[in-house]
C-alpha atoms as a PDB file:
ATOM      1  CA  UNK A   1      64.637  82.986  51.880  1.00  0.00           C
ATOM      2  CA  UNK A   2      64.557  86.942  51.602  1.00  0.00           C
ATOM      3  CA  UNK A   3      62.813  86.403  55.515  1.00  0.00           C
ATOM      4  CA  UNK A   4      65.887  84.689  56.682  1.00  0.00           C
ATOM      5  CA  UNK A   5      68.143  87.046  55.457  1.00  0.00           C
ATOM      6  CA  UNK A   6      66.214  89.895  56.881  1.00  0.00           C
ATOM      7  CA  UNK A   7      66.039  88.328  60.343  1.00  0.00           C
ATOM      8  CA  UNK A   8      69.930  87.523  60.151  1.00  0.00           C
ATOM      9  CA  UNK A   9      70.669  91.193  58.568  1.00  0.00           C
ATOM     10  CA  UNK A  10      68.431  92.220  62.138  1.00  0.00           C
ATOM     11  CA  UNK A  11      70.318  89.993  64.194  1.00  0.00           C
ATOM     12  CA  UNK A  12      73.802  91.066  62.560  1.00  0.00           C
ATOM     13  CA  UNK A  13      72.944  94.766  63.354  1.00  0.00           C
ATOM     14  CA  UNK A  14      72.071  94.262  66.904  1.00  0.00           C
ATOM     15  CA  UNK A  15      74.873  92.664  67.873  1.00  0.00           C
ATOM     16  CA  UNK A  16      77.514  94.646  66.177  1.00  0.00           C
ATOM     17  CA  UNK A  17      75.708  98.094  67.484  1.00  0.00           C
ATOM     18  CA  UNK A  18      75.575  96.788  71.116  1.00  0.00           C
ATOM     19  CA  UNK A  19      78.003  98.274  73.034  1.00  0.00           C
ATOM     20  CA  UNK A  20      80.281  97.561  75.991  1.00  0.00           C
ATOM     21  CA  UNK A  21      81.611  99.938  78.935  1.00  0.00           C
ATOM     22  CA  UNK A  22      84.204  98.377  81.019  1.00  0.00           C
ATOM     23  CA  UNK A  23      84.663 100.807  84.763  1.00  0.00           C
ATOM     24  CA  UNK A  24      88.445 102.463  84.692  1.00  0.00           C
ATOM     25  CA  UNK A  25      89.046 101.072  88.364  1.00  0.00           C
ATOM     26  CA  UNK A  26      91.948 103.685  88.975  1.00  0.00           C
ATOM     27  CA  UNK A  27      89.458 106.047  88.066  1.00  0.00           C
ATOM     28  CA  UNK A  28      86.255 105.136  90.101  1.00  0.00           C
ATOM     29  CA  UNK A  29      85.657 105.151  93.566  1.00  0.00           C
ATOM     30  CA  UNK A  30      82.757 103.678  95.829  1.00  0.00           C
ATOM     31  CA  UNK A  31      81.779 105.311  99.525  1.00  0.00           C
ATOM     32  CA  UNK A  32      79.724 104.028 102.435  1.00  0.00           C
ATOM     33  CA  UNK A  33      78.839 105.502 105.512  1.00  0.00           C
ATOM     34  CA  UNK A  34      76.885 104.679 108.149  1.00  0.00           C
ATOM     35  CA  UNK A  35      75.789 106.341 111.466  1.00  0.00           C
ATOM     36  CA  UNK A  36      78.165 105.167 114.572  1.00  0.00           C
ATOM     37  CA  UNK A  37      76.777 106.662 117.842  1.00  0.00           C
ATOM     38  CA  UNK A  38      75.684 110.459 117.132  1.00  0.00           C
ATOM     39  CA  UNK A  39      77.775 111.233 113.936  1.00  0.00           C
ATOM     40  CA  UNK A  40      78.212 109.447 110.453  1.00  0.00           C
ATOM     41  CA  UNK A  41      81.104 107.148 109.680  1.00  0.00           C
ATOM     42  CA  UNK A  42      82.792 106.963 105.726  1.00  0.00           C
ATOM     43  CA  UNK A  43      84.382 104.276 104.461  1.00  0.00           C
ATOM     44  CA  UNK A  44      85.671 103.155 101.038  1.00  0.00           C
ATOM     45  CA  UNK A  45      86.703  99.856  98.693  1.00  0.00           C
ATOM     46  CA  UNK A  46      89.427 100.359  96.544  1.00  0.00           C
ATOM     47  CA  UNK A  47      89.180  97.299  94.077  1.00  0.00           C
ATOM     48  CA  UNK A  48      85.898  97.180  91.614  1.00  0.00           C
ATOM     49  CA  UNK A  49      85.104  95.918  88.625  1.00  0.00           C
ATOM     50  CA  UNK A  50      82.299  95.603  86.117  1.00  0.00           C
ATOM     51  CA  UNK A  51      80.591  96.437  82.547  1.00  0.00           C
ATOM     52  CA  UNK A  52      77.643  98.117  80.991  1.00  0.00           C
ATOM     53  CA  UNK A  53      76.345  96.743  77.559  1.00  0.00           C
ATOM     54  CA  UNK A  54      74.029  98.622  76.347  1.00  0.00           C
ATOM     55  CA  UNK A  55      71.895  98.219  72.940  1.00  0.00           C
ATOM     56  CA  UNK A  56      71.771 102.199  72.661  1.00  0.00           C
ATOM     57  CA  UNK A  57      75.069 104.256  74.406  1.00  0.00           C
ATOM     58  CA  UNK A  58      72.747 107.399  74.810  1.00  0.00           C
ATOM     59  CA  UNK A  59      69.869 105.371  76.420  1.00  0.00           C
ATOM     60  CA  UNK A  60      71.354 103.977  79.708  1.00  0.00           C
ATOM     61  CA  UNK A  61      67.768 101.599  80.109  1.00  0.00           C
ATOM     62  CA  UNK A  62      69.194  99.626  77.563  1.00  0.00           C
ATOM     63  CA  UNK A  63      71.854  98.380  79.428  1.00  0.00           C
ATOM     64  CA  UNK A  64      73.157  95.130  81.399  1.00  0.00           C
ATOM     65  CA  UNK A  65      75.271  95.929  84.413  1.00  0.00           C
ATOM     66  CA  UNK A  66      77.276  93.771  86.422  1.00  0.00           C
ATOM     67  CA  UNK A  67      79.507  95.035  88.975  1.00  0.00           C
ATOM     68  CA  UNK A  68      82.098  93.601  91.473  1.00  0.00           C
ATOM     69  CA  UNK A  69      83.694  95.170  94.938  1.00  0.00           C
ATOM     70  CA  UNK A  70      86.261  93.087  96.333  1.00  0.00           C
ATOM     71  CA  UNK A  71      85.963  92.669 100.152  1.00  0.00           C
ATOM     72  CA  UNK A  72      89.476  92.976 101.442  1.00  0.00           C
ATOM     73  CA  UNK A  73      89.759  96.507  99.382  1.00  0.00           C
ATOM     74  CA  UNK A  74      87.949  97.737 102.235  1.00  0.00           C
ATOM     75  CA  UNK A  75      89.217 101.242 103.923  1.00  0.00           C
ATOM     76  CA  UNK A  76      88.619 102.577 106.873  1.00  0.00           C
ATOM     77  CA  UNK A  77      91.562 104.074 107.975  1.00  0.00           C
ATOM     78  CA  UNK A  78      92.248 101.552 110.219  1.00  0.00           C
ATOM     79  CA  UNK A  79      94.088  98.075 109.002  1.00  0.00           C
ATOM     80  CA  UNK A  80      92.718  96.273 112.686  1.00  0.00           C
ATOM     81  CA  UNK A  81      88.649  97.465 111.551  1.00  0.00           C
ATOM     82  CA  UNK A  82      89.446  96.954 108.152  1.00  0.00           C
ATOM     83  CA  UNK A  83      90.614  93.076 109.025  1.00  0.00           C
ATOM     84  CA  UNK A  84      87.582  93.141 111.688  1.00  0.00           C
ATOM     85  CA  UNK A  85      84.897  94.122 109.334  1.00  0.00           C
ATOM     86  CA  UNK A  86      86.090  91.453 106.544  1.00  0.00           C
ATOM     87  CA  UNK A  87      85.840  88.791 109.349  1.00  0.00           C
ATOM     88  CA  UNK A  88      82.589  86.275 110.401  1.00  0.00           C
ATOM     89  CA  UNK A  89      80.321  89.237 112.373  1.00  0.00           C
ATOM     90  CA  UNK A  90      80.317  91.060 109.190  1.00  0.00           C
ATOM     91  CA  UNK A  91      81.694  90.570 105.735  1.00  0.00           C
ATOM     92  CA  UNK A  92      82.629  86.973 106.216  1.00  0.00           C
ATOM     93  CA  UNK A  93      85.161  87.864 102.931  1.00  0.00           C
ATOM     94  CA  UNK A  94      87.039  84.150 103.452  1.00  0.00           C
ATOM     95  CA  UNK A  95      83.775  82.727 102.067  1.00  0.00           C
ATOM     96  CA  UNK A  96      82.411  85.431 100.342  1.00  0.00           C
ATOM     97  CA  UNK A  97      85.093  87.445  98.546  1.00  0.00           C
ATOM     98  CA  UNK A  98      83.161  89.865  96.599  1.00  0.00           C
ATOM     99  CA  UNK A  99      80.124  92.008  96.985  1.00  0.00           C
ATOM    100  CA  UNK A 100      78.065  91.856  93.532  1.00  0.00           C
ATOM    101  CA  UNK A 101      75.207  93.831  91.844  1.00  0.00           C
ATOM    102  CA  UNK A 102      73.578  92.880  88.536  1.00  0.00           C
ATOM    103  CA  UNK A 103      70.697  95.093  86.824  1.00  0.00           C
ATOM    104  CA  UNK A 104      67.260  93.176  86.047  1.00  0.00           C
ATOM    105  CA  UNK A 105      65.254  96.256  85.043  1.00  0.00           C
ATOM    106  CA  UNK A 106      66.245  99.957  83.937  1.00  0.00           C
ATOM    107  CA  UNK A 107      63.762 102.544  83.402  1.00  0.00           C
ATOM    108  CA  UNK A 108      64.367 106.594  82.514  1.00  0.00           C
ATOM    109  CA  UNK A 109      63.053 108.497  85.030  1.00  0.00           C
ATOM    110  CA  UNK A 110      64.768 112.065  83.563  1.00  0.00           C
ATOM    111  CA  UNK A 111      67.761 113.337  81.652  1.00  0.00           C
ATOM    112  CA  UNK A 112      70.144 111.118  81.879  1.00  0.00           C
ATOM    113  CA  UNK A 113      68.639 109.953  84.969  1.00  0.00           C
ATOM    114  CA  UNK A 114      67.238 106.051  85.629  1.00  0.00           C
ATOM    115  CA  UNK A 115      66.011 104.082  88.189  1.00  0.00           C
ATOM    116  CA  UNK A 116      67.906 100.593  88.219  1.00  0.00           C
ATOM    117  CA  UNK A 117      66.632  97.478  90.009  1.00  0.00           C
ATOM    118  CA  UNK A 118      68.546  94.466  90.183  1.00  0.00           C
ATOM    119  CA  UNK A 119      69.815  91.815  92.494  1.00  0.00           C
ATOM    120  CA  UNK A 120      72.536  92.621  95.724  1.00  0.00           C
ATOM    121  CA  UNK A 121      74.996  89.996  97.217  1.00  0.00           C
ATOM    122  CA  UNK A 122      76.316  90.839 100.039  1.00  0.00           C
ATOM    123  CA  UNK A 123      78.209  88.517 102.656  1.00  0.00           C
ATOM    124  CA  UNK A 124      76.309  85.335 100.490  1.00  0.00           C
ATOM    125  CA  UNK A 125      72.826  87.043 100.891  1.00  0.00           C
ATOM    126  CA  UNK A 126      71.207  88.118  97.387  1.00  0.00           C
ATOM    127  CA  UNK A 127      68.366  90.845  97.946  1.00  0.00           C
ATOM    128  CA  UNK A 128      66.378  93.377  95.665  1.00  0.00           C
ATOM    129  CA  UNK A 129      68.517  96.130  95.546  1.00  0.00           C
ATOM    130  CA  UNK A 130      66.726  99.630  93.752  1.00  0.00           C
ATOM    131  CA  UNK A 131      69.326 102.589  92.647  1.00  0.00           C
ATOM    132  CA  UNK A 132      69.230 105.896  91.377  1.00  0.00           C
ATOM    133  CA  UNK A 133      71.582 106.272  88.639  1.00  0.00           C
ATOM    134  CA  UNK A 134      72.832 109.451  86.695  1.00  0.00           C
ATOM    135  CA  UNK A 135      74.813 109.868  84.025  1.00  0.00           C
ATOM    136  CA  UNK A 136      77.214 112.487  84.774  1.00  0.00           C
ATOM    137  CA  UNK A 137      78.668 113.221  81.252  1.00  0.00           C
ATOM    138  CA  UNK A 138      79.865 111.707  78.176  1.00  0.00           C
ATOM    139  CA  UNK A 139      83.143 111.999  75.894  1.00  0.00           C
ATOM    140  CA  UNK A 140      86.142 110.517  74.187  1.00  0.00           C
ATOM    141  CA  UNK A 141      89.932 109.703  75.277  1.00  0.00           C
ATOM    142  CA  UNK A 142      92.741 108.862  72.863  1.00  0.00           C
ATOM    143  CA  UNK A 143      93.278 109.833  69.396  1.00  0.00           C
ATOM    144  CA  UNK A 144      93.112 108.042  66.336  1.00  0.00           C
ATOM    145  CA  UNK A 145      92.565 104.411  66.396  1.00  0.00           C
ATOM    146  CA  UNK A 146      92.945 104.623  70.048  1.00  0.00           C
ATOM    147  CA  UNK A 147      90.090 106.894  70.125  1.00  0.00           C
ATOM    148  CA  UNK A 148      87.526 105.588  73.197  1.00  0.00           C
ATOM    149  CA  UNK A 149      84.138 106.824  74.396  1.00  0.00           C
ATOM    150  CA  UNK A 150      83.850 107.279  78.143  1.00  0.00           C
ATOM    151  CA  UNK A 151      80.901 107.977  80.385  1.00  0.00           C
ATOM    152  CA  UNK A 152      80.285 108.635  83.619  1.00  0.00           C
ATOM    153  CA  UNK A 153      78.115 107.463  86.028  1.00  0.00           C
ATOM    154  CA  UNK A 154      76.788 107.826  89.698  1.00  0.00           C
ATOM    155  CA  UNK A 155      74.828 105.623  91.464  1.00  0.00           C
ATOM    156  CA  UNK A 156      73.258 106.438  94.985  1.00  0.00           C
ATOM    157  CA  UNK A 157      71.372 103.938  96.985  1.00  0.00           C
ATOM    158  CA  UNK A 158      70.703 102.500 100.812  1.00  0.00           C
ATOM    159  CA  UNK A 159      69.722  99.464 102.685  1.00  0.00           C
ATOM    160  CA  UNK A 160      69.794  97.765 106.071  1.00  0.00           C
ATOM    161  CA  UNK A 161      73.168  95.874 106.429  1.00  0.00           C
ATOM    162  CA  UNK A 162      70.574  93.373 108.762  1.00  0.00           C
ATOM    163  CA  UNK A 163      68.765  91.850 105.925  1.00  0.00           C
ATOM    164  CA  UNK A 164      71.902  90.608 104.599  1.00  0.00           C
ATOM    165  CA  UNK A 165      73.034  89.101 107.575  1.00  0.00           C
ATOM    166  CA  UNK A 166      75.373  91.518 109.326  1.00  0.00           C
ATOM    167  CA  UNK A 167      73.939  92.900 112.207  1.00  0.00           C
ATOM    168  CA  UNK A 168      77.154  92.850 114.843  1.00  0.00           C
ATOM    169  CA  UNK A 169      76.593  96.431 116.435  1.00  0.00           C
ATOM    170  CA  UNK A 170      73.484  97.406 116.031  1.00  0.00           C
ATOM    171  CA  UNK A 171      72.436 100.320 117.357  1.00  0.00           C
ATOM    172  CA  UNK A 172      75.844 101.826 118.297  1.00  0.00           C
ATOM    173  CA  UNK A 173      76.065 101.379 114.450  1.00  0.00           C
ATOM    174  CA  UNK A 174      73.377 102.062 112.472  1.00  0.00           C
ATOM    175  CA  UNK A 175      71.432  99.574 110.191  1.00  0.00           C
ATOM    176  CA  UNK A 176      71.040 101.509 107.211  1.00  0.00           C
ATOM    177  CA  UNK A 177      74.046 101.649 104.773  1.00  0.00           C
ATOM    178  CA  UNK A 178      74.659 104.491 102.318  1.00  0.00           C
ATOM    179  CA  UNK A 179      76.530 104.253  99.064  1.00  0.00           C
ATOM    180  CA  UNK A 180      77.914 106.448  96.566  1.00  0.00           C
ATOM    181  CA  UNK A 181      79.661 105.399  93.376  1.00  0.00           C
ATOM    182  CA  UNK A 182      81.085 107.425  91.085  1.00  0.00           C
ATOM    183  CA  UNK A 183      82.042 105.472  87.838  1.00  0.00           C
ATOM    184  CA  UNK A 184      84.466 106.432  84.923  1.00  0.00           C
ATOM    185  CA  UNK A 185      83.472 103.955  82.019  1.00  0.00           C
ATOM    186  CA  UNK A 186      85.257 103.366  79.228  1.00  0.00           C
ATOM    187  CA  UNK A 187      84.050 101.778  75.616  1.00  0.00           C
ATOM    188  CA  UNK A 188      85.798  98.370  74.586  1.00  0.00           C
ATOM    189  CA  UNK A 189      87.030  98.540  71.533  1.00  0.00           C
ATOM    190  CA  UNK A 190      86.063  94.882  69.952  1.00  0.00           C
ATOM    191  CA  UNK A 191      89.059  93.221  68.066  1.00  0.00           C
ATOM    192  CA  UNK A 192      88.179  92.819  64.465  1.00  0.00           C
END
């Protein structure tokens, strides 16, 4: 008996001490470029969502992430790309909506610095995706009960746009795809 209660006193602990970091969309931005001819092209998407849970908040390799871009969020200054890029030679966004990431493996690789591996969808394709992750800096909004950690976080990483299926003009447009998100995560505050 005093083993069960032990292990459920463990189990109780975990769980309450986990916690979860929703991204502050209106907050957050992602950026790709890519080269196009002899200079580099930027682009954005506007609409993201996704979470962190994380057994430890100051150890980020304890974490689960799952993140979202939505397709037709896409910016390029230009409403006739924009529409091009979501169609079949590239996003294909009326089938696939959203561009996904989810972590398998985090490991510390510095200060506030990981390495996370995890699975890519892009356009239907899922691929081994590896990115470098920092956490920019840590704090609290709102006062009171209202009071909410916050973190943020960058993640950097590339790949070739051709192993996921979209390889309409190649080489006036280069293969490899570079991103940049900047993050600003915010603690959920559970309803007990």
């Amino acid at each position: 008996m005093k083993l069960l209660t032990l292990f459920l006193t463990f189990i109780s602990i975990n769980l309450w001490a986990q916690s979860t970091y929703v991204v502050d969309a209106s907050h957050s931005s992602l950026v790709f470029s890519l080269g196009y001819n002899y200079s580099d092209f930027y682009g954005s998407f506007g609409e993201m969502d996704g979470k962190a849970t994380m057994e430890n908040p100051d150890d980020f390799s304890t974490a689960k992430v799952e993140f979202n871009v939505n397709i037709a969020s896409i910016n390029t200054n230009s409403k006739n790309r924009d529409g091009h890029l979501q169609g079949e030679r590239y996003f294909k966004a009326e089938e696939h909506a959203a561009a996904s990431f989810e972590s398998k493996h985090i490991q510390k690789t510095g200060d506030d610095e990981y390495e996370m591996t995890g699975a890519l969808t892009i356009a239907g394709v899922t691929m081994s995706q590896t990115v470098d992750l920092e956490i920019s800096g840590r704090g609290s909004i709102g006062k009171g009960d209202d009071k909410r950690n916050i973190m943020g976080v960058k993640a950097t990483f590339s790949f070739n746009r051709s192993n996921f299926g979209i390889s309409a003009g190649i080489p006036k447009m280069s293969d490899k795809v570079a991103i940049v998100v900047s993050l600003n995560m915010v603690e959920e505050v559970s309803e007990n």
